[in-house]
N, C-alpha and C. Protein backbone atom coordinates (compact mmCIF):
# COMPACT_ATOMS: atom_id res chain seq x y z
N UNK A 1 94.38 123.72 113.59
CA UNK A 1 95.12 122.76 114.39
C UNK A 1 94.26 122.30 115.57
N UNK A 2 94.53 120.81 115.79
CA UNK A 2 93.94 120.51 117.26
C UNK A 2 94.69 120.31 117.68
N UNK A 3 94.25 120.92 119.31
CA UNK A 3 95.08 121.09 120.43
C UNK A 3 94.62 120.12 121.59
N UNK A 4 95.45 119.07 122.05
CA UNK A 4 95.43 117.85 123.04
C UNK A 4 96.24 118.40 123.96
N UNK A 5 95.82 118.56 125.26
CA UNK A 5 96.48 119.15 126.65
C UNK A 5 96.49 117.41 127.33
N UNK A 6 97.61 117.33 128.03
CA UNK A 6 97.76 116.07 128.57
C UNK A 6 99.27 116.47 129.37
N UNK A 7 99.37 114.95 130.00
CA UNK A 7 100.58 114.94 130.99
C UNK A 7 101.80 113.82 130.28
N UNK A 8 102.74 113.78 130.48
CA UNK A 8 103.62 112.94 130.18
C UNK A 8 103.58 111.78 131.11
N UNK A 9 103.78 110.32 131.36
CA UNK A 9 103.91 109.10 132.07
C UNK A 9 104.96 109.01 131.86
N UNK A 10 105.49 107.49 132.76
CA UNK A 10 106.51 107.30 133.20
C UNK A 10 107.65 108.14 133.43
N UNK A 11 107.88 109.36 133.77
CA UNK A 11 108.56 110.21 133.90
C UNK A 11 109.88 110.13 135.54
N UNK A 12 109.62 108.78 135.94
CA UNK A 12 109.98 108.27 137.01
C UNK A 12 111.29 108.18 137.00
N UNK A 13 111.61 106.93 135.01
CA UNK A 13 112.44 106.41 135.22
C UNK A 13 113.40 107.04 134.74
N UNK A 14 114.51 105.60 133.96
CA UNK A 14 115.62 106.29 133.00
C UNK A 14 116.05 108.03 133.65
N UNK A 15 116.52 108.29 134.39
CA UNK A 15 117.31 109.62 135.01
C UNK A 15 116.41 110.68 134.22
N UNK A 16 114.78 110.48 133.68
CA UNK A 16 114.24 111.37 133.34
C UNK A 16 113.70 112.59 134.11
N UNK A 17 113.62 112.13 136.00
CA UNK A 17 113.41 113.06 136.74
C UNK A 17 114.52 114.07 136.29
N UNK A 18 116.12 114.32 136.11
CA UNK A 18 116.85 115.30 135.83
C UNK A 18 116.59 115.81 134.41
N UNK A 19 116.32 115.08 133.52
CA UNK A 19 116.06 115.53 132.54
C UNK A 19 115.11 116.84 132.41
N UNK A 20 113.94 116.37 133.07
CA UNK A 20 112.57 117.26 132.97
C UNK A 20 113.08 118.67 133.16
N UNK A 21 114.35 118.60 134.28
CA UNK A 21 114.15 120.25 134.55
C UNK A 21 115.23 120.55 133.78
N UNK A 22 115.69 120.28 132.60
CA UNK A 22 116.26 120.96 131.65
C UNK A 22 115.11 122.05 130.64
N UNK A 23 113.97 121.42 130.82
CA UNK A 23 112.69 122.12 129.80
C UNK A 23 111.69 122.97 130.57
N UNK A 24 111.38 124.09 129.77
CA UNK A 24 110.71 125.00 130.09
C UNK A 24 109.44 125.09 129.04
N UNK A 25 108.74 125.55 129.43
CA UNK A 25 107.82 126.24 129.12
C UNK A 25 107.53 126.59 127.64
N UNK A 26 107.10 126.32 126.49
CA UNK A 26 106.90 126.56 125.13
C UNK A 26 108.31 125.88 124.34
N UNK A 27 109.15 125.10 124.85
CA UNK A 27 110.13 124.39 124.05
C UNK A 27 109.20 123.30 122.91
N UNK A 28 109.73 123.24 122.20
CA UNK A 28 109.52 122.60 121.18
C UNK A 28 109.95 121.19 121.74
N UNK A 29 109.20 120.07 121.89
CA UNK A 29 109.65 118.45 122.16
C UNK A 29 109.68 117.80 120.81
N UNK A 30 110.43 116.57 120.88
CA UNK A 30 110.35 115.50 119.55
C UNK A 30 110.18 113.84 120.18
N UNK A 31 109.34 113.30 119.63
CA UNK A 31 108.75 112.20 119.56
C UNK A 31 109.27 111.25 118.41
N UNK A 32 109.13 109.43 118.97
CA UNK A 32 109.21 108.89 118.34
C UNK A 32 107.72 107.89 118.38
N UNK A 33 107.40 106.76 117.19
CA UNK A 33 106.96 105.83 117.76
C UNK A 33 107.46 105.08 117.90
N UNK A 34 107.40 103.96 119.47
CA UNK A 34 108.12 102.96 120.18
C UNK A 34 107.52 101.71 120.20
N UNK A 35 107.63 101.27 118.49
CA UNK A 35 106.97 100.05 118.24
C UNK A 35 107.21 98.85 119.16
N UNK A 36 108.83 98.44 119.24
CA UNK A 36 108.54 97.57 119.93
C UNK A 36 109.14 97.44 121.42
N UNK A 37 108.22 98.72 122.21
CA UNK A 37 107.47 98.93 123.20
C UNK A 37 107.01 97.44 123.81
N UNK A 38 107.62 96.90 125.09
CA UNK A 38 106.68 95.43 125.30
C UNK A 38 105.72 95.73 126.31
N UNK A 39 105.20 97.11 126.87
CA UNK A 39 103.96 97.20 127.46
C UNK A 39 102.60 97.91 126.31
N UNK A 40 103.50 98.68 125.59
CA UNK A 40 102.11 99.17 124.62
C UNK A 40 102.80 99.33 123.31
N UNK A 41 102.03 98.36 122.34
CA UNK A 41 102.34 98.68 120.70
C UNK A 41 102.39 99.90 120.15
N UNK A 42 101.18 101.07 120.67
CA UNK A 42 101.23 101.99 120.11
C UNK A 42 102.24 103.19 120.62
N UNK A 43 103.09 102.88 121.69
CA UNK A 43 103.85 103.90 122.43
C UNK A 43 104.15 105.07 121.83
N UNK A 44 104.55 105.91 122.22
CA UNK A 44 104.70 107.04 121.77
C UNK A 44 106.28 107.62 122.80
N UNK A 45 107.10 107.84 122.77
CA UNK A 45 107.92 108.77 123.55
C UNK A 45 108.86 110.24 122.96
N UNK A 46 108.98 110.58 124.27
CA UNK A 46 109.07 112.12 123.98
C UNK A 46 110.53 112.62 124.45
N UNK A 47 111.11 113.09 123.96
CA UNK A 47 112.68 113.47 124.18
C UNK A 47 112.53 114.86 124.22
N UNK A 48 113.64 115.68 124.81
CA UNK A 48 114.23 117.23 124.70
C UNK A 48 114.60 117.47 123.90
N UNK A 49 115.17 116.61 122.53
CA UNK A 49 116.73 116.92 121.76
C UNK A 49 116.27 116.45 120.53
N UNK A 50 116.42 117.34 119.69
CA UNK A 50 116.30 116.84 118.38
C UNK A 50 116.72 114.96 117.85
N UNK A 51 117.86 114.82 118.62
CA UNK A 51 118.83 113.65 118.77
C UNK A 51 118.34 112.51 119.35
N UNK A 52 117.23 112.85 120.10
CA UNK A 52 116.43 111.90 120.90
C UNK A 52 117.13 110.99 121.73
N UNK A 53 118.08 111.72 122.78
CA UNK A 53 118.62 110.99 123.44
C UNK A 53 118.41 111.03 125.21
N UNK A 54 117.73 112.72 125.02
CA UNK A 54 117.57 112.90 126.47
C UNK A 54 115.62 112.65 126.70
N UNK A 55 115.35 111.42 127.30
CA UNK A 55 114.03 111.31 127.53
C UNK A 55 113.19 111.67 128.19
N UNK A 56 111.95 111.83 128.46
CA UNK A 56 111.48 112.94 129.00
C UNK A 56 110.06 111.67 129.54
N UNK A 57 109.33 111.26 128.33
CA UNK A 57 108.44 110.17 128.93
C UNK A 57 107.87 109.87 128.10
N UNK A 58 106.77 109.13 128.10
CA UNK A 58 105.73 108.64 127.69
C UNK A 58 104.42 109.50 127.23
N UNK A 59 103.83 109.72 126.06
CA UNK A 59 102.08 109.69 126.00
C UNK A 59 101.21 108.75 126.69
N UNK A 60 99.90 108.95 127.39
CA UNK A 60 99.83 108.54 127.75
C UNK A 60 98.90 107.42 126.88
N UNK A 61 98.65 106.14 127.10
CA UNK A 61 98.61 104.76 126.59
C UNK A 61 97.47 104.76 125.70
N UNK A 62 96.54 105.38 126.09
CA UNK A 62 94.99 105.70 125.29
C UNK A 62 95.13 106.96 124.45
N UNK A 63 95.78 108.02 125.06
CA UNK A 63 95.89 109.35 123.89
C UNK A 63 97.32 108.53 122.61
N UNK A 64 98.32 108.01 122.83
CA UNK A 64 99.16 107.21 121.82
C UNK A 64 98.39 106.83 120.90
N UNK A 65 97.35 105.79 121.47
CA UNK A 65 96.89 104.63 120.62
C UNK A 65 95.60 105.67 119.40
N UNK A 66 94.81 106.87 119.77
CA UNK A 66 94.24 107.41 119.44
C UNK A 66 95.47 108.46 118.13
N UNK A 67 96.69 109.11 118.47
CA UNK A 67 97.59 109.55 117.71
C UNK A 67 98.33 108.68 117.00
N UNK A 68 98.09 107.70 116.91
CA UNK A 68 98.34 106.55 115.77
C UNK A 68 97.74 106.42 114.52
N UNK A 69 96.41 107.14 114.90
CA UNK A 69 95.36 107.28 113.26
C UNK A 69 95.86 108.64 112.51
N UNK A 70 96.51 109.70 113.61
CA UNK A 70 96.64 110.27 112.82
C UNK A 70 97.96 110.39 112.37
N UNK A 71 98.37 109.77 113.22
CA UNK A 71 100.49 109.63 112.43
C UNK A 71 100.08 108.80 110.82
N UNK A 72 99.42 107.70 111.07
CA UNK A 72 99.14 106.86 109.88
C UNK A 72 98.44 107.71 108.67
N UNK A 73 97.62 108.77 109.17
CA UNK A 73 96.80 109.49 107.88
C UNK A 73 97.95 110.44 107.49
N UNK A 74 99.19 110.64 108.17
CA UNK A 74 100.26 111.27 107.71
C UNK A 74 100.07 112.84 108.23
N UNK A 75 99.47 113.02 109.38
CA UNK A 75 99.36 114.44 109.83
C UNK A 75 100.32 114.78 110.89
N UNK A 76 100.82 116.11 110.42
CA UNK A 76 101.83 116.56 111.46
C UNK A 76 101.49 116.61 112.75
N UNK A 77 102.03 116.22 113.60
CA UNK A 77 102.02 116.24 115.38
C UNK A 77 103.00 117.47 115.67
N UNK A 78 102.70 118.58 116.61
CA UNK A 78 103.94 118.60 117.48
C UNK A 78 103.33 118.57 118.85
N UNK A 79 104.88 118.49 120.03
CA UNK A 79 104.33 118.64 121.11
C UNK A 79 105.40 119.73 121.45
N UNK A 80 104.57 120.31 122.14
CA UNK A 80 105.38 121.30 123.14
C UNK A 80 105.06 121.24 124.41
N UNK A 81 106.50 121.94 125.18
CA UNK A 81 106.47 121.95 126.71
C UNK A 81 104.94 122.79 127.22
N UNK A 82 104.40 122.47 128.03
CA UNK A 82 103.44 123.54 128.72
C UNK A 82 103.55 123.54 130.21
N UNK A 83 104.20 123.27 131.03
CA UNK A 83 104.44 123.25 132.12
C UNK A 83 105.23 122.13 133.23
N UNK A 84 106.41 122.67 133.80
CA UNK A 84 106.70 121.15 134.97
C UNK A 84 105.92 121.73 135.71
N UNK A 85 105.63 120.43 136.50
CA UNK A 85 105.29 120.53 137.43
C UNK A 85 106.06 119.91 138.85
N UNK A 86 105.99 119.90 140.27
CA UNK A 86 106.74 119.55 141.26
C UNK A 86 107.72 120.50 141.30
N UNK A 87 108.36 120.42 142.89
CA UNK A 87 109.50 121.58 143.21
C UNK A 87 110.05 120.52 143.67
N UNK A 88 111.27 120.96 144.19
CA UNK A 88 112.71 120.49 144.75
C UNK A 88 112.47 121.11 146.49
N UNK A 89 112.97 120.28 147.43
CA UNK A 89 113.58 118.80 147.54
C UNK A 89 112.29 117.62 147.51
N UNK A 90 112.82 116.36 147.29
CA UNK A 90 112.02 115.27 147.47
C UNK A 90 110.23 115.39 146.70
N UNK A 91 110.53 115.93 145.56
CA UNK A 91 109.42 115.98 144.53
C UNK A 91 109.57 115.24 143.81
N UNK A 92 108.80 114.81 143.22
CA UNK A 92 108.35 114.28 141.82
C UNK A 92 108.29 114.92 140.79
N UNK A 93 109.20 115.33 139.73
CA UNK A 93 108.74 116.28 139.01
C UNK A 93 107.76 115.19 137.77
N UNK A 94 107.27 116.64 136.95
CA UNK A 94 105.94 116.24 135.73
C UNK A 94 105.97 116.75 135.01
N UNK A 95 105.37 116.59 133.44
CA UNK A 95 105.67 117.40 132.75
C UNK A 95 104.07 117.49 131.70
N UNK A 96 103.45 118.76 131.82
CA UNK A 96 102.11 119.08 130.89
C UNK A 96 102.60 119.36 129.31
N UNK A 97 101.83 118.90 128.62
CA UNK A 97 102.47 119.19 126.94
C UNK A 97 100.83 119.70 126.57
N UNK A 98 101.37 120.21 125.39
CA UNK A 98 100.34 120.77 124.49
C UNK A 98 100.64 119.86 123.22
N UNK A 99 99.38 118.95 122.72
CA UNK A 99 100.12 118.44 121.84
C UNK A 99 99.39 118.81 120.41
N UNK A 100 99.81 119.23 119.29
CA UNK A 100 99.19 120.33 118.39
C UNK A 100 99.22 118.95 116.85
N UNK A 101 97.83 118.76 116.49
CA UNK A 101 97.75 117.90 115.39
C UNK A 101 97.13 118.70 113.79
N UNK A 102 98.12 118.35 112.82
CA UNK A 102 97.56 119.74 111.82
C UNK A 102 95.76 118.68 111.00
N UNK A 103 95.02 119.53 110.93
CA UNK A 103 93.66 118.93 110.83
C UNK A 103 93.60 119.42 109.16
């Protein structure tokens, strides 16, 4: 497996700051691709919930567009939680993923 360490984007909006601190540490995340995305074709986003309803954020715009060759060659992705980051009050929270591609 390859292993891609990265951060989640836009994590600002959509009430995803509350979201984030529902997830911990080695949770299992689920992804869609967000074709029609009107800042980036290749989007990528990342939910808590199997259901994909609670959002979490974005890949970021250059690692997406690079996990597009391999969604297309048909290779499994996962991502998992690897760390928030930010504390409470008046933080920003963040969120580190591990993102695991089967080779």
């Amino acid at each position: 497996m390859k292993e891609i360490f990265s951060k989640l984007v836009g994590v600002t909006f959509h009430n995803r700051q509350d979201n984030l601190q529902l997830v911990n540490a080695g949770f299992n995340l689920f992804w869609k691709c967000e074709e029609d995305n009107p800042f980036d074709k290749n989007a990528i986003i990342v939910y808590a919930d199997p259901e994909m309803k609670i959002e979490l954020g974005h890949i970021k715009k250059e690692l997406a567009a690079e996990l597009q060759g391999y969604i297309g060659a048909k290779r499994e992705i996962k991502i998992i939680a690897e760390q928030l980051t930010g504390t409470l009050p008046k933080q920003t929270f963040g969120l580190n993923v591990k993102i695991l591609i089967e080779e």
